[in-house]
N, C-alpha and C. Protein backbone atom coordinates (compact mmCIF):
# COMPACT_ATOMS: atom_id res chain seq x y z
N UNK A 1 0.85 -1.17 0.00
CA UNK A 1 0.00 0.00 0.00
C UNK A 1 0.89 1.23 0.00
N UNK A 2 1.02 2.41 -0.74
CA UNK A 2 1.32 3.44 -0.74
C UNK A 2 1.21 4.29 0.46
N UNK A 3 1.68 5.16 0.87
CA UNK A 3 1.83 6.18 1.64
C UNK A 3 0.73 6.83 1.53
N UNK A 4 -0.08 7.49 0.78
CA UNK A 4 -1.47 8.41 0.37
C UNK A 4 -2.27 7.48 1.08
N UNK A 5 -2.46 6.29 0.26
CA UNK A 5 -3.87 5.45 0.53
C UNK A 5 -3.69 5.43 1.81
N UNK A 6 -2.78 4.83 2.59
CA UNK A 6 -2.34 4.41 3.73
C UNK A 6 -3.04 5.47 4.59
N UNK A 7 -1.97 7.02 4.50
CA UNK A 7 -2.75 7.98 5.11
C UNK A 7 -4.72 8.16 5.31
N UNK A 8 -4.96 8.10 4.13
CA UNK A 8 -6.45 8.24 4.04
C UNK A 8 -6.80 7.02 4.65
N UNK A 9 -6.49 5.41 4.66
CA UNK A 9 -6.82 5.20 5.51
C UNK A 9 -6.94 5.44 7.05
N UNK A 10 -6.18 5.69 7.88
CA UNK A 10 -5.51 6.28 9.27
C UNK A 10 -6.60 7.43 9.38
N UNK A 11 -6.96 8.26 8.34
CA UNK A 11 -7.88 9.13 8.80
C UNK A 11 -9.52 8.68 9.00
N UNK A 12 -9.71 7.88 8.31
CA UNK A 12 -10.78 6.86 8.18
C UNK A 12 -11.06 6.22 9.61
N UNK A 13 -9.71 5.70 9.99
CA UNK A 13 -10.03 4.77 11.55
C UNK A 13 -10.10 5.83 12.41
N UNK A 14 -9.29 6.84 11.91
CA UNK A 14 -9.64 7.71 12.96
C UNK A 14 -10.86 8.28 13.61
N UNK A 15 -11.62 8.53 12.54
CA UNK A 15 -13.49 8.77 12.61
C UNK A 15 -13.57 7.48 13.68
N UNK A 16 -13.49 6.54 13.02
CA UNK A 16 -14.34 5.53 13.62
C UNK A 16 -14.16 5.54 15.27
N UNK A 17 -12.73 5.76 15.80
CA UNK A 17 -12.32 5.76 16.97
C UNK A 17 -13.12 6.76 17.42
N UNK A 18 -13.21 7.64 17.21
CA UNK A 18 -13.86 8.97 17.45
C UNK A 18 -15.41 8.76 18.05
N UNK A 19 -15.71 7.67 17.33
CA UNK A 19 -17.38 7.89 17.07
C UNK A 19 -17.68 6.44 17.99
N UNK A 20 -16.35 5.38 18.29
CA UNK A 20 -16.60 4.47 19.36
C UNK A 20 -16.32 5.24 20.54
N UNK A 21 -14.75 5.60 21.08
CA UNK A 21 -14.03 5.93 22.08
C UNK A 21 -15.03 6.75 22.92
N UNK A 22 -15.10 6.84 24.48
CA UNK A 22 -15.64 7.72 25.54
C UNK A 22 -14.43 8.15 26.33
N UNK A 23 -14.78 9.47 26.91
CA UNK A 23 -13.84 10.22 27.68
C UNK A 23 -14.15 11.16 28.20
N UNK A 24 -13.66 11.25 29.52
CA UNK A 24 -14.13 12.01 30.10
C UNK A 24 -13.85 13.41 30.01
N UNK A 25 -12.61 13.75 29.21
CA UNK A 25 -12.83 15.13 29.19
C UNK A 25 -11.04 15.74 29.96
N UNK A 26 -11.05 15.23 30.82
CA UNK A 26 -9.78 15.20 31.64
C UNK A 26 -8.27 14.50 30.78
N UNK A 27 -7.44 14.18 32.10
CA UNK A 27 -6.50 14.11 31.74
C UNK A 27 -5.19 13.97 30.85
N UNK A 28 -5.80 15.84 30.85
CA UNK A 28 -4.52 16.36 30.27
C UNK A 28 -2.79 16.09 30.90
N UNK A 29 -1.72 16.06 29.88
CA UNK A 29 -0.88 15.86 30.00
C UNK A 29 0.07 17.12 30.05
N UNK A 30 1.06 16.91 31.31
CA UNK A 30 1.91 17.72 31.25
C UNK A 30 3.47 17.57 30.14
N UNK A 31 4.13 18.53 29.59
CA UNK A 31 5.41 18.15 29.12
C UNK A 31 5.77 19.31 28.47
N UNK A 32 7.50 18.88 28.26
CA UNK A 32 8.36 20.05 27.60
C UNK A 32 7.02 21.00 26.75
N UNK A 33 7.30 22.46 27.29
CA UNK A 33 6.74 23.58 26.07
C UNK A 33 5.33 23.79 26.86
N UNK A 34 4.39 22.58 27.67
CA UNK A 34 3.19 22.64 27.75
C UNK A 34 3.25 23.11 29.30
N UNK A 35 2.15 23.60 29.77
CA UNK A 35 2.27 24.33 31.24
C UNK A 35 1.09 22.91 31.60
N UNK A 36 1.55 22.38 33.23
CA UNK A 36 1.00 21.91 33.36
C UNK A 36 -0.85 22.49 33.81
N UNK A 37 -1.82 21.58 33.26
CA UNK A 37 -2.90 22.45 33.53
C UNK A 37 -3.38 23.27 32.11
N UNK A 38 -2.26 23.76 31.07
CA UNK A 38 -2.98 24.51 30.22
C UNK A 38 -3.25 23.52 29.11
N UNK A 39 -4.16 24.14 27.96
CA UNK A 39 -5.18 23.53 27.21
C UNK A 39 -4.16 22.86 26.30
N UNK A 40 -4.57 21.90 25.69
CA UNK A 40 -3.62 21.01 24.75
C UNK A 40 -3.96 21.68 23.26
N UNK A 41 -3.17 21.42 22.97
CA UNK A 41 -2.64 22.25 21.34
C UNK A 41 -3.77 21.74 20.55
N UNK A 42 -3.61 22.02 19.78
CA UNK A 42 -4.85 22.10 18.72
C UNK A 42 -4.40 21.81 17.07
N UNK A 43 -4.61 21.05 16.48
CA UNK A 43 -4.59 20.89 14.91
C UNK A 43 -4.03 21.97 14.41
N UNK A 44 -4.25 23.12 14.57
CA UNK A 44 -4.61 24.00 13.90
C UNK A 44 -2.71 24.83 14.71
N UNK A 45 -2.42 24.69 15.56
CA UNK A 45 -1.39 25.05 16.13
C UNK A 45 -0.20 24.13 16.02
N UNK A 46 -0.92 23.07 16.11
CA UNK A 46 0.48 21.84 15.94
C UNK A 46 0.62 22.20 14.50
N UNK A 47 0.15 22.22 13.56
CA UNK A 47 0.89 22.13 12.24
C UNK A 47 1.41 23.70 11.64
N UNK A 48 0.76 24.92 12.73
CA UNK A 48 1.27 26.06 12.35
C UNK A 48 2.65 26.02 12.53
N UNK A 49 3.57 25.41 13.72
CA UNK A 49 4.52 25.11 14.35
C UNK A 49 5.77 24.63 12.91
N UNK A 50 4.72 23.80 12.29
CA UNK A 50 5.93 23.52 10.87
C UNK A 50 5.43 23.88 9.67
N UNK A 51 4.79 24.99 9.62
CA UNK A 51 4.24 25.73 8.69
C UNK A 51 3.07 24.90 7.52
N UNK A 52 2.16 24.96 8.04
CA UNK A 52 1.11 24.00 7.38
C UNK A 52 -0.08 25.11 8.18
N UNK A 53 -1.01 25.19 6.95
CA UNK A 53 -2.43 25.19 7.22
C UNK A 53 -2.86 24.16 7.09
N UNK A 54 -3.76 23.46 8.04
CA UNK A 54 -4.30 21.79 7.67
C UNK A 54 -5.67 22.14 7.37
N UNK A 55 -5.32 21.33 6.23
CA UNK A 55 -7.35 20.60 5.81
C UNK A 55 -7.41 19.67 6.85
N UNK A 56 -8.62 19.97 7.20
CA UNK A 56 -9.46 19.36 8.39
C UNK A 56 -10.00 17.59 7.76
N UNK A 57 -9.63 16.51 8.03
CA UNK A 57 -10.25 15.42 7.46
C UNK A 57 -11.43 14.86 8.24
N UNK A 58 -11.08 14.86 10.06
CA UNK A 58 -12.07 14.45 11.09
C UNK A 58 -11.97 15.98 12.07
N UNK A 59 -13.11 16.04 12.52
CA UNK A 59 -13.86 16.79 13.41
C UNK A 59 -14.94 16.76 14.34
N UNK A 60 -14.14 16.03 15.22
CA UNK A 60 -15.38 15.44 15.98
C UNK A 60 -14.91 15.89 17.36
N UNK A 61 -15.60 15.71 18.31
CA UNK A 61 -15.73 15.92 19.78
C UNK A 61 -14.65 15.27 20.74
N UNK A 62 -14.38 14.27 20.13
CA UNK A 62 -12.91 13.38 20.93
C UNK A 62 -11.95 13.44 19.97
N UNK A 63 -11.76 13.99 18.65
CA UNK A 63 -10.57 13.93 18.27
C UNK A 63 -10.51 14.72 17.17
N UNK A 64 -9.63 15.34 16.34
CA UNK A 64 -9.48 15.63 15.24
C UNK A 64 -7.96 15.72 14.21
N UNK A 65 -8.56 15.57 13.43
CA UNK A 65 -7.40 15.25 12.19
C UNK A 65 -7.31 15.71 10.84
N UNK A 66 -5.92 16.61 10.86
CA UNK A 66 -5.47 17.51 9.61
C UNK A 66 -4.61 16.86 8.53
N UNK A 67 -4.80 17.10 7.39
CA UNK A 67 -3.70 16.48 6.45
C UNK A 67 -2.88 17.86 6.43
N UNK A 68 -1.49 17.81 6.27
CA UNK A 68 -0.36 18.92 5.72
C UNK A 68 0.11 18.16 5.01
N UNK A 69 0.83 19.06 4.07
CA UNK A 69 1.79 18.82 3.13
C UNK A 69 2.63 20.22 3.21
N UNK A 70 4.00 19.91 3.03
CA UNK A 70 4.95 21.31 3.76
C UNK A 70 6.04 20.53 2.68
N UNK A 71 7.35 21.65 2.71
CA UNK A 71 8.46 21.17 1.90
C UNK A 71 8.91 20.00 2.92
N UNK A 72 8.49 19.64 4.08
CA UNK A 72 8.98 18.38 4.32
C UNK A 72 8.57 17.26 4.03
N UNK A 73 7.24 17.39 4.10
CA UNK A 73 6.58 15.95 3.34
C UNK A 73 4.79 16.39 3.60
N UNK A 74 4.12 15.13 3.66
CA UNK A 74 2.79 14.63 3.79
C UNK A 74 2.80 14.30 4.96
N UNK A 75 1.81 14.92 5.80
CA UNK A 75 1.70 14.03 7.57
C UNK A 75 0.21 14.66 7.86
N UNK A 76 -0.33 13.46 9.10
CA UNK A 76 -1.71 13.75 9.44
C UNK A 76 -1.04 14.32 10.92
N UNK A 77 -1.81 14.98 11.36
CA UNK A 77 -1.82 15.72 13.05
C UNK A 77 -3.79 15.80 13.40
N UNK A 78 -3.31 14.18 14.72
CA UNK A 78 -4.11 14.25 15.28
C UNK A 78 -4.12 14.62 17.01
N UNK A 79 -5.51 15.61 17.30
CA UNK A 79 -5.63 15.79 18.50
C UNK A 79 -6.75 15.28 19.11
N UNK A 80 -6.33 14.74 20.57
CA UNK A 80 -7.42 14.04 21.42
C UNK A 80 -8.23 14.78 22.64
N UNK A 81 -8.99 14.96 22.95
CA UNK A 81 -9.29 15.55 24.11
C UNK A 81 -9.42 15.34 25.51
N UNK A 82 -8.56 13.92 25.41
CA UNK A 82 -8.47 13.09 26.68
C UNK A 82 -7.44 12.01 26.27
N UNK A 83 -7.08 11.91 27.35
CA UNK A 83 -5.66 10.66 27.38
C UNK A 83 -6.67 9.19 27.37
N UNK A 84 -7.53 9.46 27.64
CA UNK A 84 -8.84 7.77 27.04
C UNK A 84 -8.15 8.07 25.76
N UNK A 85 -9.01 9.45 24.96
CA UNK A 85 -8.98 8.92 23.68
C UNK A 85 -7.65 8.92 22.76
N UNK A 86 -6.67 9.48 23.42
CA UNK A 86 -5.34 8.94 23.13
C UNK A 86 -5.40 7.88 23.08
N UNK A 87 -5.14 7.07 24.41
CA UNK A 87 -5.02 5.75 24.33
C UNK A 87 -5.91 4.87 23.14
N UNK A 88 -7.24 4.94 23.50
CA UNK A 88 -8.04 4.25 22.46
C UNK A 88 -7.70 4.08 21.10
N UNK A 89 -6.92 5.56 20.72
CA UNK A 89 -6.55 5.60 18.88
C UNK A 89 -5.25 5.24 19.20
N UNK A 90 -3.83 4.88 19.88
CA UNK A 90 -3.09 4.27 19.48
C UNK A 90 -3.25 2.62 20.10
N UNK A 91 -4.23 2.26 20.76
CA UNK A 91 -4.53 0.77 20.62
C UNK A 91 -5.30 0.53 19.65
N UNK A 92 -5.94 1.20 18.44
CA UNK A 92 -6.65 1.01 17.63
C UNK A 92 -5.56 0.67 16.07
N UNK A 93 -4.47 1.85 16.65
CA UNK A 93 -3.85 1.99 15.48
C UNK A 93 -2.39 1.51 14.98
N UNK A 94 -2.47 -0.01 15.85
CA UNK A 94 -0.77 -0.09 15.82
C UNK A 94 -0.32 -0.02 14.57
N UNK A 95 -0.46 -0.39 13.50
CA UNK A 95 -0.20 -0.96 12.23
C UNK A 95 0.96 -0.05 11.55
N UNK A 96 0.27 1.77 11.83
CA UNK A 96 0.39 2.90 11.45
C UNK A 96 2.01 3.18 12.10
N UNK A 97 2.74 2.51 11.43
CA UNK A 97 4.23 3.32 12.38
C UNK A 97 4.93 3.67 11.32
N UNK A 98 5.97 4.43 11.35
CA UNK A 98 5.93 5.44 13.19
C UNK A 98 4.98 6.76 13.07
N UNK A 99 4.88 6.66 14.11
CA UNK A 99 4.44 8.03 14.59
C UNK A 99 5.16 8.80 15.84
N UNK A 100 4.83 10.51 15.75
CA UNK A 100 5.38 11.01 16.48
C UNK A 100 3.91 11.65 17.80
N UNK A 101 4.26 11.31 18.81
CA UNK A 101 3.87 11.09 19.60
C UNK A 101 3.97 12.61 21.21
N UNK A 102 2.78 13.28 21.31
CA UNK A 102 3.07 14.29 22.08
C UNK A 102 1.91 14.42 23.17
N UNK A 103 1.86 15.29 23.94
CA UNK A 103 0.97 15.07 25.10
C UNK A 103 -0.61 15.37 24.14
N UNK A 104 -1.56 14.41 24.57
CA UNK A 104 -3.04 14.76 23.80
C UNK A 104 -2.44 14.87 22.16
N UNK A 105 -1.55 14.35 21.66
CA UNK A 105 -1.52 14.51 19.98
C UNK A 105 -0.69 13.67 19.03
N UNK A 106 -0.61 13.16 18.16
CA UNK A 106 -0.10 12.20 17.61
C UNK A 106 0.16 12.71 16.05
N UNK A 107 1.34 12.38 15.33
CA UNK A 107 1.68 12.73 13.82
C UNK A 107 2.06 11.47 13.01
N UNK A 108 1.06 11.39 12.03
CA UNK A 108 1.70 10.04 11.48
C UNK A 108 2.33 10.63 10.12
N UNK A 109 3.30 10.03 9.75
CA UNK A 109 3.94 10.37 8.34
C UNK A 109 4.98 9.30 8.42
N UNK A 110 5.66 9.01 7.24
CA UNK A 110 6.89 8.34 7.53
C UNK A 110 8.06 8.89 8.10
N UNK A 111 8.79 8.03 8.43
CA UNK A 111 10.31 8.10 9.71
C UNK A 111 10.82 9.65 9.20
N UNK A 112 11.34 9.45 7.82
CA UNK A 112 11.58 10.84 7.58
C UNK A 112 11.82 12.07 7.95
N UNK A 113 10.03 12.45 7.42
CA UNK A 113 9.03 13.24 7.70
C UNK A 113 8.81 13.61 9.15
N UNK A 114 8.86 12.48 10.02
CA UNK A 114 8.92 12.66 10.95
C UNK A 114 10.01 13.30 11.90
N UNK A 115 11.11 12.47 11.24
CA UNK A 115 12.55 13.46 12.20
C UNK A 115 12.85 14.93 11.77
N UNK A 116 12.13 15.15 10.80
CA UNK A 116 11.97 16.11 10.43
C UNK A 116 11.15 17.66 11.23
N UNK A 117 9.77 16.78 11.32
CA UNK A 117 9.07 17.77 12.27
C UNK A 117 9.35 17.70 13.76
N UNK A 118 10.10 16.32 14.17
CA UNK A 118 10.48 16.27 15.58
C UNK A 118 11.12 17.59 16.22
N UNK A 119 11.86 17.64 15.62
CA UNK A 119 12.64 19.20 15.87
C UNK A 119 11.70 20.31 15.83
N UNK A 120 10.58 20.28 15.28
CA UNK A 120 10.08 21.51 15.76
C UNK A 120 9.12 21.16 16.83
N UNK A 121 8.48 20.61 16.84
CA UNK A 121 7.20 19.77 17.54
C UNK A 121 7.76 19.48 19.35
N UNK A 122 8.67 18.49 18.68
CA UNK A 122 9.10 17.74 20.56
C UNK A 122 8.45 16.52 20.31
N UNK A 123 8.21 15.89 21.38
CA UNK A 123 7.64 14.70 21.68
C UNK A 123 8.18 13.49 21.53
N UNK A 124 7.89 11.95 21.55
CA UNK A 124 8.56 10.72 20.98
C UNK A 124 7.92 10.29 20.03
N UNK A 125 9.45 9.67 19.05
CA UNK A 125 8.85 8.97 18.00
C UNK A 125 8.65 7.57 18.29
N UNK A 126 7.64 7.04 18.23
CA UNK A 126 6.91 5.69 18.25
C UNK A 126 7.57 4.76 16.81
N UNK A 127 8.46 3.53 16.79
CA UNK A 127 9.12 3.43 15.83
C UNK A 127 8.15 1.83 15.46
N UNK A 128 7.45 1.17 16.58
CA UNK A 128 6.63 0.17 16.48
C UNK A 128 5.42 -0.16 17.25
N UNK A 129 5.12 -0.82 16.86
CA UNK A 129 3.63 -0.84 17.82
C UNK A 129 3.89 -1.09 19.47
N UNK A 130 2.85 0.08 19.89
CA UNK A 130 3.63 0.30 21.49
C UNK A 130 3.10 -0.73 22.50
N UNK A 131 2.09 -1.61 22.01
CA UNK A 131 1.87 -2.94 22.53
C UNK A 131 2.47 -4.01 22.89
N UNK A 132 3.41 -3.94 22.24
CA UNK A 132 4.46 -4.94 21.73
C UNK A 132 5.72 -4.76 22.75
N UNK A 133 6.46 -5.98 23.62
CA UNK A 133 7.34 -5.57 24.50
C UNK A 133 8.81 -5.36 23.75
N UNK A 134 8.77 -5.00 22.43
CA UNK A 134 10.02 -4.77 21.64
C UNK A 134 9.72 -3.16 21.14
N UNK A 135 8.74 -2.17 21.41
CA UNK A 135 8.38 -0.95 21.05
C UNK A 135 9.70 -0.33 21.26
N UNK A 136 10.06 0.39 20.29
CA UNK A 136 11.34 1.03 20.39
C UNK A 136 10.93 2.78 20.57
N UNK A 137 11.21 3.51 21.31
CA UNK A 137 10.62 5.00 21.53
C UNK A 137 11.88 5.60 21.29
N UNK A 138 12.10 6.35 20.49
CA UNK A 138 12.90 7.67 20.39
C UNK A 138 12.81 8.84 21.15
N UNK A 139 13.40 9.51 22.12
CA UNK A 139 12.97 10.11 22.54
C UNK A 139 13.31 10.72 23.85
């Protein structure tokens, strides 16, 4: 499977997670850049960060998800509104690696792409499925 299809799929499960997953609303995450307590970044901020306006693909109440395309590559930036629905979309989504990985938000693109935006972003890169007792974290 290609990289495109691939993506459009990932945005696809993503709905679906969206429209299973419950959460309460809470626990937010503290980390580098983020004050503990303040609001978690937003689609719309995570990809300003590496210069992307994102088309909006999902928009829903527990999560949402932007496509960019930037001189670095193609990547989705998704945000959760709870560490449930974190969790829920990367137990939903091992398949999808790597991804880069931040408090309430997740970037899938290839390795690349990814070490790429790491540097601006922060967070860990997820190099295999984090289920798995061989998950390798960058980070």
């Amino acid at each position: 499977m290609t990289t495109i299809p691939r993506l459009a799929a990932f945005a696809l499960l993503a709905g679906l997670v969206a429209g299973c997953s419950s959460g309460s609303g809470g626990g937010q995450v503290a980390a580098a850049g983020q004050r503990a307590g303040a609001a978690p970044l937003t689609v719309e901020q995570l990809s300003a960060k590496v210069g992307c306006t994102p088309r909006m693909q999902v928009n829903a109440t527990e999560l949402r998800t932007g496509y960019c395309k930037t001189p670095d590559g193609e990547f989705f930036v998704t945000t959760f509104m709870s560490q449930a629905g974190k969790d829920a979309w990367m137990d939903a989504a091992p398949e999808y690696n790597p991804h880069l990985v931040g408090p309430l938000w997740t970037v899938l693109s290839s390795r690349k792409v990814l070490d790429l935006l790491r540097e601006r972003l922060g967070g860990d890169l997820h190099l295999t499925d984090h289920r798995t007792k061989k998950m390798q974290v960058v980070g």
